[in-house]
C-alpha atoms as a PDB file:
ATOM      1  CA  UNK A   1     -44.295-145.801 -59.013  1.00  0.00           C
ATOM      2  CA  UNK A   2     -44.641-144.115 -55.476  1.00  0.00           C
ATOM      3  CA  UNK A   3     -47.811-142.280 -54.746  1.00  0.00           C
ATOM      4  CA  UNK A   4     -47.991-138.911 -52.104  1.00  0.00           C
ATOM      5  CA  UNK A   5     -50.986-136.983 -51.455  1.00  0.00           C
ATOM      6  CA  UNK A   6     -50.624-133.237 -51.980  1.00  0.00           C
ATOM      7  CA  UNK A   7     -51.982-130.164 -50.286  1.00  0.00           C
ATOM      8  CA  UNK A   8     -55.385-130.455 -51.707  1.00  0.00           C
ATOM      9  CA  UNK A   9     -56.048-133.675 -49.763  1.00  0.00           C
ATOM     10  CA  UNK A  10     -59.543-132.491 -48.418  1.00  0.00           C
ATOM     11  CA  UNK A  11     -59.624-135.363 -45.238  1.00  0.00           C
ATOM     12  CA  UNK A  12     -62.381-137.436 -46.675  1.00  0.00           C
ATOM     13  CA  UNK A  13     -60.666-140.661 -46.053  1.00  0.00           C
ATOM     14  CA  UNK A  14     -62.362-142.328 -49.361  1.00  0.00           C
ATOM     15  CA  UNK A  15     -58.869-143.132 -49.927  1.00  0.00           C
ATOM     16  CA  UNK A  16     -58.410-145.651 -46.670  1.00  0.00           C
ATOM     17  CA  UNK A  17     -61.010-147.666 -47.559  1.00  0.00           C
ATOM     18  CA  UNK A  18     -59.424-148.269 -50.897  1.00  0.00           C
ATOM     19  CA  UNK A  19     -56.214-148.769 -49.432  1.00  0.00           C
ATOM     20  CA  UNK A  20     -55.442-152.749 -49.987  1.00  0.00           C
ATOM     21  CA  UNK A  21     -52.699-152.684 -47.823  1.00  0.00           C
ATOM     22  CA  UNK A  22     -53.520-150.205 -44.947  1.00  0.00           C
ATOM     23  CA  UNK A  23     -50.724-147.987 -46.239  1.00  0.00           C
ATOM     24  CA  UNK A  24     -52.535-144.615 -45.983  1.00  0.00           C
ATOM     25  CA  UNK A  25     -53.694-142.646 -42.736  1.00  0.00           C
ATOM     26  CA  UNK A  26     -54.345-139.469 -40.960  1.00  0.00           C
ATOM     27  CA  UNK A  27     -51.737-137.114 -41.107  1.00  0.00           C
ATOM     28  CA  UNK A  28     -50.839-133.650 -39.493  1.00  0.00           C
ATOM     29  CA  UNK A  29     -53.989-131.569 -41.910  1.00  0.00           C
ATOM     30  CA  UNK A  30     -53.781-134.137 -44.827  1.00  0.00           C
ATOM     31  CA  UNK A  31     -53.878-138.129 -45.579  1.00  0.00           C
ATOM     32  CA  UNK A  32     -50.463-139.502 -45.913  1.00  0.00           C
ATOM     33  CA  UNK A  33     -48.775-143.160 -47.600  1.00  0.00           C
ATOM     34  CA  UNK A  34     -46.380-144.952 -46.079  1.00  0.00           C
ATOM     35  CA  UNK A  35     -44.153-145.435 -48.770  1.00  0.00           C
ATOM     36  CA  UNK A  36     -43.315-149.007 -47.549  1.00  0.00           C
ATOM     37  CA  UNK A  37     -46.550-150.548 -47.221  1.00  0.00           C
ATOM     38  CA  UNK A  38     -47.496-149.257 -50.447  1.00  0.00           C
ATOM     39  CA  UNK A  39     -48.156-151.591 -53.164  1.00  0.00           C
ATOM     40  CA  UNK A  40     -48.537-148.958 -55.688  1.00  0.00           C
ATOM     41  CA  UNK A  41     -51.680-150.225 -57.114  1.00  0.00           C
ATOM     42  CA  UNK A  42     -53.660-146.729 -57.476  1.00  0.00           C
ATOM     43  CA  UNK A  43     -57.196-147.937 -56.657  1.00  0.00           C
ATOM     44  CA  UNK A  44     -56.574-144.890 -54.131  1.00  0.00           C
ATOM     45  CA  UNK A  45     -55.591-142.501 -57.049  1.00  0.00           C
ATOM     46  CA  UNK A  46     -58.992-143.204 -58.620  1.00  0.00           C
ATOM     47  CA  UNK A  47     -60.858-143.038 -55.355  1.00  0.00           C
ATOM     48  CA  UNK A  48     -59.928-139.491 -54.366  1.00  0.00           C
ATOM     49  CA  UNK A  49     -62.660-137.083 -55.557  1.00  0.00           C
ATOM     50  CA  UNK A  50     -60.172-134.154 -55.066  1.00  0.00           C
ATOM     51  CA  UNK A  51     -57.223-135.873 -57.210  1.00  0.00           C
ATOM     52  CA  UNK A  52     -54.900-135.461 -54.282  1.00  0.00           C
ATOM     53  CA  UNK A  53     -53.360-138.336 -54.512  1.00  0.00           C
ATOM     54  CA  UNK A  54     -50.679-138.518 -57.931  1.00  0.00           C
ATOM     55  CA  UNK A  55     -47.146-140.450 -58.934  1.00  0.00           C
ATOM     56  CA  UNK A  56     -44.234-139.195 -57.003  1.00  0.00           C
END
């Protein structure tokens, strides 16, 4: 399953340190996955304090 951070991403980055993989970083205003590097694991789904990050 492919995860995408919404809108309410809040820029705290707890989510790149959780990232396995290195498949999340600073966007334009929000965090964002690359979908390829991804290994779908959501330990960054239960990181995020603002649950930004959900299945796509």
């Amino acid at each position: 399953m492919a995860y995408v951070i919404t809108d309410e991403c809040t820029s705290c980055a707890t989510c790149v340190d959780e990232c396995a993989t290195g498949a999340i970083s600073e966007g334009d205003g929000k965090y964002v996955i690359d979908q390829d590097a991804c290994a779908e694991c959501g330990a960054c789904v239960d990181a995020c304090p603002s649950g930004a990050i959900i299945e796509e």
